[in-house]
Protein backbone atom coordinates (compact mmCIF):
# COMPACT_ATOMS: atom_id res chain seq x y z
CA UNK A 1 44.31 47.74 -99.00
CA UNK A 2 41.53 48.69 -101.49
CA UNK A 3 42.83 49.20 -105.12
CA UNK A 4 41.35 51.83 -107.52
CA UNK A 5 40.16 50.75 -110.55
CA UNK A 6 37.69 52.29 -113.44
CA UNK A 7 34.35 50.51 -114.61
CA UNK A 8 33.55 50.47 -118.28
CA UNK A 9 31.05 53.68 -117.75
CA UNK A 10 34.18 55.51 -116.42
CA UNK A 11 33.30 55.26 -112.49
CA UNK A 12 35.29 54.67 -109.63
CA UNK A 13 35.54 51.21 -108.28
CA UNK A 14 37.28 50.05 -104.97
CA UNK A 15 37.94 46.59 -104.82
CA UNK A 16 39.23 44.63 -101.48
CA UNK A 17 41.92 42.28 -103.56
CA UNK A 18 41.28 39.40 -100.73
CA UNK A 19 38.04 38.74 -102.18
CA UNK A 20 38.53 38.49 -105.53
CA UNK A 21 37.67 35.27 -107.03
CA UNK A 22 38.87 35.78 -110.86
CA UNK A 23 39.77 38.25 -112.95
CA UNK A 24 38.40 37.58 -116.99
CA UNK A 25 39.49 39.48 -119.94
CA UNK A 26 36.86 39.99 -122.41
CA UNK A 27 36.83 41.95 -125.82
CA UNK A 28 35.43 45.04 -124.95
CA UNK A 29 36.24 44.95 -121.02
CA UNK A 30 37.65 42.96 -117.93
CA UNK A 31 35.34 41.13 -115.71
CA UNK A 32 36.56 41.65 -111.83
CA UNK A 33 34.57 38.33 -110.31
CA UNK A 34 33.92 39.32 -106.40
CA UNK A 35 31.88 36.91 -104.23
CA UNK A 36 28.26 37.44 -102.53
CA UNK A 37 26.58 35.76 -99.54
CA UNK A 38 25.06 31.85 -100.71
CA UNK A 39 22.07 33.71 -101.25
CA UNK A 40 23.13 36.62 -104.21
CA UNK A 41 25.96 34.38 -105.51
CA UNK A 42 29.08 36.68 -107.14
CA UNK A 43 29.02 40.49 -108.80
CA UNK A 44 30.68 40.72 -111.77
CA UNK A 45 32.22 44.07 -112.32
CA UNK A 46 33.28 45.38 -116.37
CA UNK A 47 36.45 47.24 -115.53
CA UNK A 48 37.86 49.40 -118.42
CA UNK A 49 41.54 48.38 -117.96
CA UNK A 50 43.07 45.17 -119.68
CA UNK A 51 43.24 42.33 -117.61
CA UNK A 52 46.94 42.62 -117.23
CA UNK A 53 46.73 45.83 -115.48
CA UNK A 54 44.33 44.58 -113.08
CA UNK A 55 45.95 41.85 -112.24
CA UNK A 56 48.79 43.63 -111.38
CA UNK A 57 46.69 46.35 -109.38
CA UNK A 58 45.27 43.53 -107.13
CA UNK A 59 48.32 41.51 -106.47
CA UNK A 60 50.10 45.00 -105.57
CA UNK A 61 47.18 45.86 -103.09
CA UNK A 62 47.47 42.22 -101.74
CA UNK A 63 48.95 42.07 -98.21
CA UNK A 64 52.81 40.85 -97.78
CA UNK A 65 51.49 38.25 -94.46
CA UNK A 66 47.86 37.21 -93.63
CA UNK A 67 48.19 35.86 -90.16
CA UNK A 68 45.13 33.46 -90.97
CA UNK A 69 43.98 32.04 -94.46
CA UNK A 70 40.83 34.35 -95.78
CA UNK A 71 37.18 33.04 -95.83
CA UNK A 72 35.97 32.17 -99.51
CA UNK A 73 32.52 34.53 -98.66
CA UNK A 74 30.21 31.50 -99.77
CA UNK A 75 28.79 31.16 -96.74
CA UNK A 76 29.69 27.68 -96.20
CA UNK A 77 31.78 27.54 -93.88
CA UNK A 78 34.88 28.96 -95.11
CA UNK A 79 39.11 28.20 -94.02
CA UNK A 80 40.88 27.17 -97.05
CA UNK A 81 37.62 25.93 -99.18
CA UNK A 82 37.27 28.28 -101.83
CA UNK A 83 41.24 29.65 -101.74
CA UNK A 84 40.00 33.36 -102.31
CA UNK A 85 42.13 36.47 -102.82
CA UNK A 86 44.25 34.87 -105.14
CA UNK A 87 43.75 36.69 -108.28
CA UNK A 88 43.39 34.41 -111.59
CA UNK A 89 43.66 36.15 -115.10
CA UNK A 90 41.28 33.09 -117.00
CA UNK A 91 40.91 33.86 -120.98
């Protein structure tokens, strides 16, 4: 399920909560860390909510089962290297 949220020039954002690698709180913003193919690396995205709230907004979108862990998105091979969806609020 994608989860709403609002970047720090007040536009939309829809964020897949399996993919998100970390979730940062910074003074002015939150950084929403989402991964990229090897070749791009990660997006950070400034979302205008505190961390908190967006932390709670992605573990509410997570799904209750996954029948199969989710690939990291690095590219290298993926299974449980990389352990992403789960949402860490680092400070």
């Amino acid at each position: 399920m994608f989860v709403r949220l609002t970047d720090h020039k007040d536009n939309p954002v829809w964020v897949n909560p399996i993919h998100v690698r970390a979730v940062r709180e910074r003074s002015k913003y939150t950084e929403v860390v989402l991964p990229m193919n090897t070749s791009m690396g990660q997006v950070i995205v400034k979302i205008k909510q505190p961390a908190e709230e967006v932390v709670e907004l992605l573990n509410a979108g997570m799904p209750e089962f996954l029948p199969f862990p989710p690939d990291d998105d690095s590219g290298g091979g993926g299974g449980l290297a990389g352990g992403a969806g789960a949402a860490a609020l680092m400070g």
